[in-house]
PDB file of N, CA and C in Angstrom:
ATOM      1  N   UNK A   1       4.912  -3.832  19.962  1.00  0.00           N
ATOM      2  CA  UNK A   1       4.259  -4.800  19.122  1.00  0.00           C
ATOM      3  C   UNK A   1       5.312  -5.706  18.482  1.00  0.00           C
ATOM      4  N   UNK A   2       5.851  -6.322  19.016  1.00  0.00           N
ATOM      5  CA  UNK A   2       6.977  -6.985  18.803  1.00  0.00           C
ATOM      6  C   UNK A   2       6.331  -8.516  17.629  1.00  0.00           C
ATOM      7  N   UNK A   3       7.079  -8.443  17.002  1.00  0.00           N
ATOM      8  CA  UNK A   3       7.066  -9.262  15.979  1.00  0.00           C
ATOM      9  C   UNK A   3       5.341  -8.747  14.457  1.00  0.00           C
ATOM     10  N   UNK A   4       5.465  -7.834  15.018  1.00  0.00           N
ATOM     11  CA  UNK A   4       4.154  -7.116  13.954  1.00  0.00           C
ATOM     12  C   UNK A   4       4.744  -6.774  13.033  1.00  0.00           C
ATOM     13  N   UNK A   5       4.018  -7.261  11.729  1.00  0.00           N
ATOM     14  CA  UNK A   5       4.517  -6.817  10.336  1.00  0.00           C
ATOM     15  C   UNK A   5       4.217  -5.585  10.018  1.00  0.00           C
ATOM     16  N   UNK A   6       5.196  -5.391   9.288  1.00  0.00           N
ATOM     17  CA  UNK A   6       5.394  -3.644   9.241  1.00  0.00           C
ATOM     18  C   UNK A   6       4.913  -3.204   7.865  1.00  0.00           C
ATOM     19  N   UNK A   7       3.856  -2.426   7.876  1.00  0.00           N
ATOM     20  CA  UNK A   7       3.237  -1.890   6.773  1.00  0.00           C
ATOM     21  C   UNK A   7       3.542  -0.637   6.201  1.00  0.00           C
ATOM     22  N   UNK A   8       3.633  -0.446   4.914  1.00  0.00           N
ATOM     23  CA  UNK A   8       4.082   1.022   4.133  1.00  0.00           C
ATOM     24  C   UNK A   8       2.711   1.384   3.789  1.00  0.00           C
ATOM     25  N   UNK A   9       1.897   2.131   3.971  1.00  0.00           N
ATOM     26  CA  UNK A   9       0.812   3.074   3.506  1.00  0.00           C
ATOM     27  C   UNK A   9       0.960   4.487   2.840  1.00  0.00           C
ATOM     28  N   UNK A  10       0.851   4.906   1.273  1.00  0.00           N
ATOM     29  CA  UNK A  10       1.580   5.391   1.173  1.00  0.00           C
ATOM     30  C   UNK A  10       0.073   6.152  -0.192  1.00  0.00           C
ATOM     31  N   UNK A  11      -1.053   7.323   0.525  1.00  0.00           N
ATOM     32  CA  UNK A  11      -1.399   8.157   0.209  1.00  0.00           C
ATOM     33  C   UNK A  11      -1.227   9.399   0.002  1.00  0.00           C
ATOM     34  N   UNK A  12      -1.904  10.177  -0.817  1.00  0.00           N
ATOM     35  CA  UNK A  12      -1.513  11.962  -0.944  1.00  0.00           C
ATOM     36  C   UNK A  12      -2.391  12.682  -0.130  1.00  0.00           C
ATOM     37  N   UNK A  13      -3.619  11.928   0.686  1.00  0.00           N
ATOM     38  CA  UNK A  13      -4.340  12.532   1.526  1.00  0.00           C
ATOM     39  C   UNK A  13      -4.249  11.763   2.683  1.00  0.00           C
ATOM     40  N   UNK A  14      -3.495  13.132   3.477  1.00  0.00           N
ATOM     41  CA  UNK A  14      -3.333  12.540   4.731  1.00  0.00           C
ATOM     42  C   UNK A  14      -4.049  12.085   5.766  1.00  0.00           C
ATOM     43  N   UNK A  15      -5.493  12.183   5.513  1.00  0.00           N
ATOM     44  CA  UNK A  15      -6.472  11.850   6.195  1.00  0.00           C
ATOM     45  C   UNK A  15      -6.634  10.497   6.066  1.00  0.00           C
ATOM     46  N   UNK A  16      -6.697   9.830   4.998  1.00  0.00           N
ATOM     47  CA  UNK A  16      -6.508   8.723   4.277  1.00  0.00           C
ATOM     48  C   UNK A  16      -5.656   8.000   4.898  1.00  0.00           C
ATOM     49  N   UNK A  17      -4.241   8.691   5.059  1.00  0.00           N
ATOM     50  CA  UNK A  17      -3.273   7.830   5.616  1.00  0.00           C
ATOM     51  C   UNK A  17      -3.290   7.434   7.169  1.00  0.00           C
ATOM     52  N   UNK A  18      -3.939   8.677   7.753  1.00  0.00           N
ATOM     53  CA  UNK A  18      -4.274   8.307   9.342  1.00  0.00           C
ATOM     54  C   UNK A  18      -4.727   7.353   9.323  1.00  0.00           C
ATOM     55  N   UNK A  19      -6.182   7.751   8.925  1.00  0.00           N
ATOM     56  CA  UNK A  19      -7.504   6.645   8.739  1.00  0.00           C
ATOM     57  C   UNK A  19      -6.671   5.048   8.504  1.00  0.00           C
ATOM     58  N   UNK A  20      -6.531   5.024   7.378  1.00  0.00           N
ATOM     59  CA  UNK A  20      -5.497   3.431   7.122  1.00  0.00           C
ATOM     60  C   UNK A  20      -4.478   2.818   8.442  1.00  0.00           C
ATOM     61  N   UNK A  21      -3.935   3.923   8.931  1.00  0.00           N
ATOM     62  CA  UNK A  21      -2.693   3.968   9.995  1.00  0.00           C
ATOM     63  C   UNK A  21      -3.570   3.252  11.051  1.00  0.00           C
ATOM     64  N   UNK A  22      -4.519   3.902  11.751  1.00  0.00           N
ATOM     65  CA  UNK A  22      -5.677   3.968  13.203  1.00  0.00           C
ATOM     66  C   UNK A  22      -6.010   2.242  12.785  1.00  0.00           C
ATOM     67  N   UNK A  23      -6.313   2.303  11.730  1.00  0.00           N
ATOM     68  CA  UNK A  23      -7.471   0.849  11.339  1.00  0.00           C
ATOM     69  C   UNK A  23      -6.850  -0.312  11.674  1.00  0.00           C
ATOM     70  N   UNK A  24      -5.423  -0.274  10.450  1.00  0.00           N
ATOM     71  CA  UNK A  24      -4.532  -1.452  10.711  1.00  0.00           C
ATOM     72  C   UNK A  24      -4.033  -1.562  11.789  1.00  0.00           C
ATOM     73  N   UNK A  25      -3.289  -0.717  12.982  1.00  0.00           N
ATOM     74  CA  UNK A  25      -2.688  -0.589  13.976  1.00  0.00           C
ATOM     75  C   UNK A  25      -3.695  -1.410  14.835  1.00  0.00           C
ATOM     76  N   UNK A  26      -4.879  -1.249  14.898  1.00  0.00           N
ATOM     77  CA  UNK A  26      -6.238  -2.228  15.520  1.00  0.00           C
ATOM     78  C   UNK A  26      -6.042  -3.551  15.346  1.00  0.00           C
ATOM     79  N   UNK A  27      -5.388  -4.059  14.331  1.00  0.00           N
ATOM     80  CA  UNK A  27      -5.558  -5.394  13.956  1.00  0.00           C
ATOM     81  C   UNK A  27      -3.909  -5.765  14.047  1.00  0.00           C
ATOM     82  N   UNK A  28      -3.334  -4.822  14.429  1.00  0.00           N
ATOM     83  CA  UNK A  28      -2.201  -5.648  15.223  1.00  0.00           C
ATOM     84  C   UNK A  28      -0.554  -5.157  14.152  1.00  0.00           C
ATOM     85  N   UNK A  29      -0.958  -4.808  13.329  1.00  0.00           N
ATOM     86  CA  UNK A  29       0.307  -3.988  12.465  1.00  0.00           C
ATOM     87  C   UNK A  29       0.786  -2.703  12.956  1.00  0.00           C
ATOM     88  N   UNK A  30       2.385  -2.717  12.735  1.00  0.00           N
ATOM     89  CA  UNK A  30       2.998  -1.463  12.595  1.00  0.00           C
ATOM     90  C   UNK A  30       2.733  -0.798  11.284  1.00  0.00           C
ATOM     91  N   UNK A  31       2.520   0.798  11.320  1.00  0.00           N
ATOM     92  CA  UNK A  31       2.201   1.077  10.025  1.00  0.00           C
ATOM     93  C   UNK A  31       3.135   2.520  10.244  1.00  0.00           C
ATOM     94  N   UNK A  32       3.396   2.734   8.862  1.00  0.00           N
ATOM     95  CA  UNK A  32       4.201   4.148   8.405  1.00  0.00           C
ATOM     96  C   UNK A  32       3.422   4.599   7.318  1.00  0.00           C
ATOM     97  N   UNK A  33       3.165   5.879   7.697  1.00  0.00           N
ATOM     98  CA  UNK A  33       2.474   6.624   5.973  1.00  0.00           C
ATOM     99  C   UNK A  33       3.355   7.677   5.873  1.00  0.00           C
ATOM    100  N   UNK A  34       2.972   7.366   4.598  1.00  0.00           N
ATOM    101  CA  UNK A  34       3.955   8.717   3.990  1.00  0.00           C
ATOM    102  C   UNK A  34       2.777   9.360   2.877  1.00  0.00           C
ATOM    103  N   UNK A  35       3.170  10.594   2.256  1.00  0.00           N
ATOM    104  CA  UNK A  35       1.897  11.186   1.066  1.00  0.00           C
ATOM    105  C   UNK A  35       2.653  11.382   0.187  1.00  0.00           C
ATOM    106  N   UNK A  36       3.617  11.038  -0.412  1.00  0.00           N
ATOM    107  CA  UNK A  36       4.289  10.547  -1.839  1.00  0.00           C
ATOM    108  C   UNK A  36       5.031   9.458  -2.129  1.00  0.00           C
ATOM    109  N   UNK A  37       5.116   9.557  -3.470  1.00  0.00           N
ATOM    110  CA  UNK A  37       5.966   8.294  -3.858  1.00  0.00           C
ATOM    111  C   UNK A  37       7.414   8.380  -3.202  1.00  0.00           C
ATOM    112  N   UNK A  38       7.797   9.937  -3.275  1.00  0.00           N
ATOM    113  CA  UNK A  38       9.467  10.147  -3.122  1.00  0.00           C
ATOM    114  C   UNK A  38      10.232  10.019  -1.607  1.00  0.00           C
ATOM    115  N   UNK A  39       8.603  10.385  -0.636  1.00  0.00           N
ATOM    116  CA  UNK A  39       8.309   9.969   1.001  1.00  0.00           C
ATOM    117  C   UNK A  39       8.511   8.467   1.156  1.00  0.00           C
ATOM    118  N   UNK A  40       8.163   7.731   0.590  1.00  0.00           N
ATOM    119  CA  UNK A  40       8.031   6.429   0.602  1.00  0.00           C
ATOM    120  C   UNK A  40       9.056   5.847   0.389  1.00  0.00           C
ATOM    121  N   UNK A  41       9.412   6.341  -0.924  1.00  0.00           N
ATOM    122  CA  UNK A  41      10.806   6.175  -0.940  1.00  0.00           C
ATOM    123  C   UNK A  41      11.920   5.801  -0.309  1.00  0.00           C
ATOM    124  N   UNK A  42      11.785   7.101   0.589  1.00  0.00           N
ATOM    125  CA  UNK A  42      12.790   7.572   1.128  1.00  0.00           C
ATOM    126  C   UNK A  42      12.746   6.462   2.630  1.00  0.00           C
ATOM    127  N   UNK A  43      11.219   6.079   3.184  1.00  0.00           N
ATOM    128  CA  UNK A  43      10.888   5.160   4.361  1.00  0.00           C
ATOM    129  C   UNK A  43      11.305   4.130   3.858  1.00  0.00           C
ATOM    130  N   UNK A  44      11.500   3.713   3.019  1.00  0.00           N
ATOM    131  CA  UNK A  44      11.836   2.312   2.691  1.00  0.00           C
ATOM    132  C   UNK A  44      13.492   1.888   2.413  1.00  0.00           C
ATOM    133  N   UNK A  45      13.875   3.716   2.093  1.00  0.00           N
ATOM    134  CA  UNK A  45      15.817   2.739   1.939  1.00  0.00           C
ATOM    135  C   UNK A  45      16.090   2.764   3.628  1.00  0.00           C
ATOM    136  N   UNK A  46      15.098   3.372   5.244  1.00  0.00           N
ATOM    137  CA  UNK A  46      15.340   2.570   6.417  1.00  0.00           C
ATOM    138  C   UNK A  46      15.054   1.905   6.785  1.00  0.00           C
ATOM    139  N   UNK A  47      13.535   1.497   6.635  1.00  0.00           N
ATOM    140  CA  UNK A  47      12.581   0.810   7.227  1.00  0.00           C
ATOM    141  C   UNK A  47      12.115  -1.053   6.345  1.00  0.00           C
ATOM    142  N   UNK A  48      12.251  -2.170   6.870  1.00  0.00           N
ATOM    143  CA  UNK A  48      12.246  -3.262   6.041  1.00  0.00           C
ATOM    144  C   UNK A  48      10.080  -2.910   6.680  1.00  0.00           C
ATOM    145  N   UNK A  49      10.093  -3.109   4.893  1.00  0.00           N
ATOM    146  CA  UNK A  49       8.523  -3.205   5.351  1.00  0.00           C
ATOM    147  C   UNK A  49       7.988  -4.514   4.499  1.00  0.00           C
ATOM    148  N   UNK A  50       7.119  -5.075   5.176  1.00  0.00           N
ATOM    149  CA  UNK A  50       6.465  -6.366   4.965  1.00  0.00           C
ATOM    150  C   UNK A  50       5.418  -6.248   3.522  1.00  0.00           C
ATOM    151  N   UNK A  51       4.761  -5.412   3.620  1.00  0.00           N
ATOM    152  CA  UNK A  51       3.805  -4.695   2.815  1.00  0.00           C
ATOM    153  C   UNK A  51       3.879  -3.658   2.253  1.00  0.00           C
ATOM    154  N   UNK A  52       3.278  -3.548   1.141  1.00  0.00           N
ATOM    155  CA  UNK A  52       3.038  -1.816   0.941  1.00  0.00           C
ATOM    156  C   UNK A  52       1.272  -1.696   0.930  1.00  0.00           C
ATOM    157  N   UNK A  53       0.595  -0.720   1.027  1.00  0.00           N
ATOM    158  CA  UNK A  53      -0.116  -0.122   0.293  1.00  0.00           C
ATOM    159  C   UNK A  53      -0.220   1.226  -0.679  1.00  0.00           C
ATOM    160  N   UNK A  54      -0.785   1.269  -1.619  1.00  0.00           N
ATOM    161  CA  UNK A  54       0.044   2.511  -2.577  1.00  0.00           C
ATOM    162  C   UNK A  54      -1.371   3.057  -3.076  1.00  0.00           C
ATOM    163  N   UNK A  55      -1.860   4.027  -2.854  1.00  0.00           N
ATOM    164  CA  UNK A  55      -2.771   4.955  -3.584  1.00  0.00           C
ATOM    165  C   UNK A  55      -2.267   4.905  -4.990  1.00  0.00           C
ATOM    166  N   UNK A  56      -3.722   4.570  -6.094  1.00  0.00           N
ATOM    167  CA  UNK A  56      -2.925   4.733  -7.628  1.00  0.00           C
ATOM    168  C   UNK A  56      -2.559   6.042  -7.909  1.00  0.00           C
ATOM    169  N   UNK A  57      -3.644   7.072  -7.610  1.00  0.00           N
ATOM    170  CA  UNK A  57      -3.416   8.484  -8.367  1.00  0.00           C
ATOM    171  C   UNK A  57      -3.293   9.532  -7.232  1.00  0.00           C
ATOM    172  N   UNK A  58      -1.739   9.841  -7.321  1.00  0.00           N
ATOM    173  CA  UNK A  58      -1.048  10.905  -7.112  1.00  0.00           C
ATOM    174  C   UNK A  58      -0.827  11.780  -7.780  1.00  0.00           C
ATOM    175  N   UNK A  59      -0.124  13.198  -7.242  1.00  0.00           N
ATOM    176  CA  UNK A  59       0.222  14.287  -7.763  1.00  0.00           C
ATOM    177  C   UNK A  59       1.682  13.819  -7.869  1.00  0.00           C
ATOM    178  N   UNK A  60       2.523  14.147  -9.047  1.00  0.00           N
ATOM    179  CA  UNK A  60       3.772  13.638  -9.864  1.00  0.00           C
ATOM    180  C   UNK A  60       3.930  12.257  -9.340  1.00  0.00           C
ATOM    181  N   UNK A  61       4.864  11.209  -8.769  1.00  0.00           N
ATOM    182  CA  UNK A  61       4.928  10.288  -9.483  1.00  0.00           C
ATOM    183  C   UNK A  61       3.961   9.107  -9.087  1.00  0.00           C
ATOM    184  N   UNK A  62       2.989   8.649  -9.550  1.00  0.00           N
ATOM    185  CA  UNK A  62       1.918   7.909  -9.386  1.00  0.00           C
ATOM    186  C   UNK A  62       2.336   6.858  -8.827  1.00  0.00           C
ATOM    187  N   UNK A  63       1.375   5.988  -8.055  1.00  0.00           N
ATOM    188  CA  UNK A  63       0.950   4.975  -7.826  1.00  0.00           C
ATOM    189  C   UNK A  63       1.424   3.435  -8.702  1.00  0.00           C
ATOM    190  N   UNK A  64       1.473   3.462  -9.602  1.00  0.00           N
ATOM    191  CA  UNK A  64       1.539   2.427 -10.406  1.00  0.00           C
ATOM    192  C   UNK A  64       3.241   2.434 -10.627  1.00  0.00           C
ATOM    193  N   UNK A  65       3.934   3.785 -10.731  1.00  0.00           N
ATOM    194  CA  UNK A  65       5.595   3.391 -10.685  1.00  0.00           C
ATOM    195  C   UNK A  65       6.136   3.295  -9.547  1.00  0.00           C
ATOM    196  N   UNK A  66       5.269   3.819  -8.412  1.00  0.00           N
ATOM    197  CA  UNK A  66       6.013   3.152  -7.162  1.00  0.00           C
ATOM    198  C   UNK A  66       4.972   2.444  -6.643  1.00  0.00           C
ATOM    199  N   UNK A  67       4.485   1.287  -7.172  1.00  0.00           N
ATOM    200  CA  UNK A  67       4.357   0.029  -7.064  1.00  0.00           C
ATOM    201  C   UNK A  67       5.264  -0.960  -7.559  1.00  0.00           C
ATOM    202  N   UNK A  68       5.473  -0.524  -8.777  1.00  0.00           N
ATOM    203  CA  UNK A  68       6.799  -1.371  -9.262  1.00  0.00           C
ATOM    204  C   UNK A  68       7.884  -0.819  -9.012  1.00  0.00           C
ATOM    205  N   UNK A  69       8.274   0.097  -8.286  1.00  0.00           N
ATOM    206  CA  UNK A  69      10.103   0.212  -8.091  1.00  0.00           C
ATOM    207  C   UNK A  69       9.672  -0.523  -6.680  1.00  0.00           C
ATOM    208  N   UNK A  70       9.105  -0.249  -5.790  1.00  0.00           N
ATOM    209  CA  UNK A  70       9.056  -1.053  -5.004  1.00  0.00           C
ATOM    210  C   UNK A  70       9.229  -2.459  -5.330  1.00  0.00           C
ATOM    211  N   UNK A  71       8.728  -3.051  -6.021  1.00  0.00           N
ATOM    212  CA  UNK A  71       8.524  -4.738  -6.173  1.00  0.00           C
ATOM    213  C   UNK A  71       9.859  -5.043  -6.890  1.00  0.00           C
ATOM    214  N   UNK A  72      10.436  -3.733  -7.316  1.00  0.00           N
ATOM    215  CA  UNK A  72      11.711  -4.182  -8.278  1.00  0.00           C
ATOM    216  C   UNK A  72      12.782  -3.765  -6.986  1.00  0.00           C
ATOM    217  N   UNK A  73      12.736  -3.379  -6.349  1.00  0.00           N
ATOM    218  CA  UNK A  73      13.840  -2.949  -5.354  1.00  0.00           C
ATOM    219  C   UNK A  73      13.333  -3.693  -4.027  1.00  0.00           C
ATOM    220  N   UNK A  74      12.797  -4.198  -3.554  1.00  0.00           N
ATOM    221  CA  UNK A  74      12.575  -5.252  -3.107  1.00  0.00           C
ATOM    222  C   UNK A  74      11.391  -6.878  -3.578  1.00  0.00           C
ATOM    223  N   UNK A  75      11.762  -7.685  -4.025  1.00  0.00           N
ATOM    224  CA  UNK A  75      11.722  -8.413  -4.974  1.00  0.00           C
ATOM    225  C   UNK A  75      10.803  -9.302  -3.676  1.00  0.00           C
ATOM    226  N   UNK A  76       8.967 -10.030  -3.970  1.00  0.00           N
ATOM    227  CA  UNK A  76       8.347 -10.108  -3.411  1.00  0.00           C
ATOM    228  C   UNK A  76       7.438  -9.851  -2.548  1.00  0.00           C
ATOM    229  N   UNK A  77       7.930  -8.484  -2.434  1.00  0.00           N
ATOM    230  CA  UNK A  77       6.989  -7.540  -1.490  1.00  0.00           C
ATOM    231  C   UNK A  77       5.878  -7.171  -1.878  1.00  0.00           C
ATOM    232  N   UNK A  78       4.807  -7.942  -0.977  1.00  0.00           N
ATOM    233  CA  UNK A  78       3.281  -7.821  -1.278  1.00  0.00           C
ATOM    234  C   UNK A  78       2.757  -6.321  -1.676  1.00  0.00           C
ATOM    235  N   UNK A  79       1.884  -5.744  -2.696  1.00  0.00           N
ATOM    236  CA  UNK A  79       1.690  -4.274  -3.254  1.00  0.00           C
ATOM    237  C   UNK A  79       0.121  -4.521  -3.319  1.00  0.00           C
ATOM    238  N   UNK A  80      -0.638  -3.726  -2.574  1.00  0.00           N
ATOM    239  CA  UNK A  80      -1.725  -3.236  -2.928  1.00  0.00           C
ATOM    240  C   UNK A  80      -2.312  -2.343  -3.315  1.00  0.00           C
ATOM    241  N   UNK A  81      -2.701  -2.051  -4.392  1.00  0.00           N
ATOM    242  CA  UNK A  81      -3.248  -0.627  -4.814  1.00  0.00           C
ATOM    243  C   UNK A  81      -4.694  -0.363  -4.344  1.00  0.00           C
ATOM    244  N   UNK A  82      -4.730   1.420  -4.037  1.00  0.00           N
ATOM    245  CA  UNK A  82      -5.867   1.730  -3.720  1.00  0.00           C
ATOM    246  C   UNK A  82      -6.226   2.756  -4.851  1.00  0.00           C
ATOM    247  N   UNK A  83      -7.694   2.917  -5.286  1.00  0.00           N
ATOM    248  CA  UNK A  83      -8.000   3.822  -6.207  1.00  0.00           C
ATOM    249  C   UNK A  83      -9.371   3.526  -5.787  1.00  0.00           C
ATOM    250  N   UNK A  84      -9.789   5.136  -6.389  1.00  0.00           N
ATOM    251  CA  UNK A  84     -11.012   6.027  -6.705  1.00  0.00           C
ATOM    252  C   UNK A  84     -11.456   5.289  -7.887  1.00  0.00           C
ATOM    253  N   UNK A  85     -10.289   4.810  -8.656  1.00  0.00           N
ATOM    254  CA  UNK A  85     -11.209   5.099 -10.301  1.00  0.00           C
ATOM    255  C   UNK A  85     -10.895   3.228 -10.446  1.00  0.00           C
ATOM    256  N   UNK A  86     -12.382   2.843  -9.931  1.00  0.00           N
ATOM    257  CA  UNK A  86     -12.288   1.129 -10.434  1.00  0.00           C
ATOM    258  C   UNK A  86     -12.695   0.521 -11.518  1.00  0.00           C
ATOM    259  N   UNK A  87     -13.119   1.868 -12.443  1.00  0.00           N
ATOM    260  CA  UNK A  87     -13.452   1.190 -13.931  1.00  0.00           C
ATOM    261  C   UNK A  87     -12.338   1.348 -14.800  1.00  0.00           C
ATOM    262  N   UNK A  88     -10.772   1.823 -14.288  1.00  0.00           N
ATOM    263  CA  UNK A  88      -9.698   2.223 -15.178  1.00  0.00           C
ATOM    264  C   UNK A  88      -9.855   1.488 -16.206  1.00  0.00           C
ATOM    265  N   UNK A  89      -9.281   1.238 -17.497  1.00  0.00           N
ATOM    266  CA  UNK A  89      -8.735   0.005 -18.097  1.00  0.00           C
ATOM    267  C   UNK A  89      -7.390  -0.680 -17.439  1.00  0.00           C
ATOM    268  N   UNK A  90      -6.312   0.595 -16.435  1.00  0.00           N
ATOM    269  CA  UNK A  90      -5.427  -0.192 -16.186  1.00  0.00           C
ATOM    270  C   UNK A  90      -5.074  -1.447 -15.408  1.00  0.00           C
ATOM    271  N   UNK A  91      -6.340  -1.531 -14.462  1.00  0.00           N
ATOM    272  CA  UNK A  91      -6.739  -2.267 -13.007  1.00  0.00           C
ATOM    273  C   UNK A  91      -6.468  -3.865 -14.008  1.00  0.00           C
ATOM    274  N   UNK A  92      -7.502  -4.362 -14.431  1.00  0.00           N
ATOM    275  CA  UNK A  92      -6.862  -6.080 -15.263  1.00  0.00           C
ATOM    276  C   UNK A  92      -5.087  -6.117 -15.399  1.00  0.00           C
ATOM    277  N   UNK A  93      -4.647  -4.901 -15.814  1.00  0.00           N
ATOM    278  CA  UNK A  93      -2.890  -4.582 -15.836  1.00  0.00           C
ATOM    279  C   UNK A  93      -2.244  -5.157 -15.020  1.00  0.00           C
ATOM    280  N   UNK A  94      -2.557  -4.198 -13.365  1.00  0.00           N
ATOM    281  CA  UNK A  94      -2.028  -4.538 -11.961  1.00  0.00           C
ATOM    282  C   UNK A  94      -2.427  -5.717 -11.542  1.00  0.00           C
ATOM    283  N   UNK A  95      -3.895  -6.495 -11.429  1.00  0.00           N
ATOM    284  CA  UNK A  95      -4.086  -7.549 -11.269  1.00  0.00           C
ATOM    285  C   UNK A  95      -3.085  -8.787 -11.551  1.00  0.00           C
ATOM    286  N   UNK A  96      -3.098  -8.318 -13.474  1.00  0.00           N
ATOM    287  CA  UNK A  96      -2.276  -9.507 -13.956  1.00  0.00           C
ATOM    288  C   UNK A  96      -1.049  -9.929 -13.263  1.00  0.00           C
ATOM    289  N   UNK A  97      -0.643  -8.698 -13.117  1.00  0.00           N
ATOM    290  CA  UNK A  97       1.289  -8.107 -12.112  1.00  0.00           C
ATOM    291  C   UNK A  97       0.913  -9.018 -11.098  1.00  0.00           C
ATOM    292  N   UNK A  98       0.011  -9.327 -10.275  1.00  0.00           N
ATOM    293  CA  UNK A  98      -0.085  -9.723  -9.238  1.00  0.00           C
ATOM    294  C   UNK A  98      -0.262  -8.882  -8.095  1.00  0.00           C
ATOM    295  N   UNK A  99      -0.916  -7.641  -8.445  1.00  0.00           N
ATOM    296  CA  UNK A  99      -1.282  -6.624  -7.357  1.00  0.00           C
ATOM    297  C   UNK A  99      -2.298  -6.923  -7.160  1.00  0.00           C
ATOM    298  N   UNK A 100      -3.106  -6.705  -5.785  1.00  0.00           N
ATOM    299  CA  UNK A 100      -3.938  -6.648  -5.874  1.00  0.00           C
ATOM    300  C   UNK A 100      -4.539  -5.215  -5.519  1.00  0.00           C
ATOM    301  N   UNK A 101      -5.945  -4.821  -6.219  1.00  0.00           N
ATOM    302  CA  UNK A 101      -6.596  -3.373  -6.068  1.00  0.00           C
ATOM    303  C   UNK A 101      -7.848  -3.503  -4.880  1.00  0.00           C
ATOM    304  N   UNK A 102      -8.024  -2.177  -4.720  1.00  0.00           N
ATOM    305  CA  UNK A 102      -8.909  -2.330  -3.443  1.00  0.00           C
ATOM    306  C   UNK A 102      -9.516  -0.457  -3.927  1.00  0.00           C
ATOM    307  N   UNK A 103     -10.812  -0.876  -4.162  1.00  0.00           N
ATOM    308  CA  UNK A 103     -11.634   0.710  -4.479  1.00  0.00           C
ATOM    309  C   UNK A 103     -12.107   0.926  -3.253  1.00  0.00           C
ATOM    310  N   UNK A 104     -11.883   2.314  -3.561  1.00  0.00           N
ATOM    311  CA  UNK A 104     -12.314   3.374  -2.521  1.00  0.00           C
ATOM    312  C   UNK A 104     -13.744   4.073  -2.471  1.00  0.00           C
ATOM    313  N   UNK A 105     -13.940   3.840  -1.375  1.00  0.00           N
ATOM    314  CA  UNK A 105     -13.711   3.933   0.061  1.00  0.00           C
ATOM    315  C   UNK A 105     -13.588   2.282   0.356  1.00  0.00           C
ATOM    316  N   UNK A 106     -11.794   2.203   0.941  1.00  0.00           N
ATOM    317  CA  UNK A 106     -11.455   1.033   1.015  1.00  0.00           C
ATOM    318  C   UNK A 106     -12.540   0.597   2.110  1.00  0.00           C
ATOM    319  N   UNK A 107     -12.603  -1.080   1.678  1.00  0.00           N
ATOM    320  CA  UNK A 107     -12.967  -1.623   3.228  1.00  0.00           C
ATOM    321  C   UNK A 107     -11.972  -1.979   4.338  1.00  0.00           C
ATOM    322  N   UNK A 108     -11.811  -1.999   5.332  1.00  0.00           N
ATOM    323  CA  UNK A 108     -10.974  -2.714   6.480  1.00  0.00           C
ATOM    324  C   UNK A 108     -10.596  -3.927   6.149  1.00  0.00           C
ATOM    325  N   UNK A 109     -11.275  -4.571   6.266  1.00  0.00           N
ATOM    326  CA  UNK A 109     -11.713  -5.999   7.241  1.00  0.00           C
ATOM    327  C   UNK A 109     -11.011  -6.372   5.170  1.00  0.00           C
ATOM    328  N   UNK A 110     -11.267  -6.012   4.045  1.00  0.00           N
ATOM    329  CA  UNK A 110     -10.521  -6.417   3.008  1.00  0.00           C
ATOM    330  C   UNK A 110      -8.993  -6.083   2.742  1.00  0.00           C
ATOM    331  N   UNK A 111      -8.615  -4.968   3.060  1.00  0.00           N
ATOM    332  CA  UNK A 111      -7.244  -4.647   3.221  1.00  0.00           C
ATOM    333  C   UNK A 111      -6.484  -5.876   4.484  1.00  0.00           C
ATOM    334  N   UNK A 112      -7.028  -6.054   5.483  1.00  0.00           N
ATOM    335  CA  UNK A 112      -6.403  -7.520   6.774  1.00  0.00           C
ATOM    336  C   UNK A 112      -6.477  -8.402   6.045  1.00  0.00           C
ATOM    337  N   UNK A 113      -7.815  -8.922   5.544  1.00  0.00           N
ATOM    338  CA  UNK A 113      -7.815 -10.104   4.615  1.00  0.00           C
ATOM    339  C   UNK A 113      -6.596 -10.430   4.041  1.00  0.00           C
ATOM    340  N   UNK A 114      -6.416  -9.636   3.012  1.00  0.00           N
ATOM    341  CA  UNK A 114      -5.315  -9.460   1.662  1.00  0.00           C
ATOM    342  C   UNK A 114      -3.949  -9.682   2.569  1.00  0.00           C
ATOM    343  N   UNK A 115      -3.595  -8.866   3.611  1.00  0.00           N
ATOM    344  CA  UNK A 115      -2.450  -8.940   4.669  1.00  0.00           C
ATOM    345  C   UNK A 115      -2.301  -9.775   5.315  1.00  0.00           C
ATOM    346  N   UNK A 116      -3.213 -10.976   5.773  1.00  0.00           N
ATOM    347  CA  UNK A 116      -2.924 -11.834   6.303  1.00  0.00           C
ATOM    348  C   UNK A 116      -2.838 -13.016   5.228  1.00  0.00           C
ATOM    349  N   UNK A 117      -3.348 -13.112   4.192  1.00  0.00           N
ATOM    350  CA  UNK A 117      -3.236 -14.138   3.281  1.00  0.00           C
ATOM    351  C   UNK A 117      -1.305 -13.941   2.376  1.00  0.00           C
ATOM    352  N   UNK A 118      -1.333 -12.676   2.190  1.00  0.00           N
ATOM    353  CA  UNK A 118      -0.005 -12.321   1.675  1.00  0.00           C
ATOM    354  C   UNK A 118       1.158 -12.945   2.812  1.00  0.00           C
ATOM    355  N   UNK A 119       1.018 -12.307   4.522  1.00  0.00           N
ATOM    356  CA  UNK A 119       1.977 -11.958   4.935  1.00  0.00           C
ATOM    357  C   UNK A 119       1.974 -12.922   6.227  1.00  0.00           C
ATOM    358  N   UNK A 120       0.640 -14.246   6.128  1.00  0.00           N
ATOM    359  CA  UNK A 120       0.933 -15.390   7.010  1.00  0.00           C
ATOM    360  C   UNK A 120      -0.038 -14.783   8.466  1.00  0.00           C
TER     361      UNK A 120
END
């Protein structure tokens, strides 16, 4: 898939992460999941990724700080959050940041949207 933007998907349920992996890979992206923040991490000091997607609520370090070490350790990199819980108060927060959120049970066809408007 030569010249496909390379996506970080980065849930604690790995079913989740397939599922995301199978979907986007359809629409023409490379994708990597990982099921923590510290996994992700770790894919990203090899892998230049175009995108992230980031589940908000994890087990230890959440969603919302590796959304921003991401955006702070690579500076522009499109961040989408996924969450269960779309009545947080924190969601207006991430918005403002310039994240955008996507409740679960994500849609497809809105996660490409968001990826092709971000990533051309």
């Amino acid at each position: 898939m030569k010249g496909a933007k390379h996506i970080l998907v980065v849930d604690d349920d790995p079913g989740i992460g397939a599922m995301l992996t199978k979907a986007l890979a359809r629409h023409g992206y490379l994708v990597d999941a990982a099921t923590s923040a510290d996994d992700a991490l770790l894919k990203a000091e090899t892998t230049r990724y175009d995108a992230a997607l980031v589940d908000l609520v994890m087990p230890g370090r959440d969603g919302a700080d590796l959304s921003e070490t991401l955006r702070r350790l690579f500076p522009g990199l499109p961040v989408g959050l996924l969450t269960g819980y779309a009545h947080s108060p924190l969601i207006p927060q991430f918005e403002k940041s310039g994240m955008a959120v996507f409740e679960k049970p994500v849609v497809i066809g809105d996660l490409v949207e968001f990826l092709q408007r971000e990533l051309g």
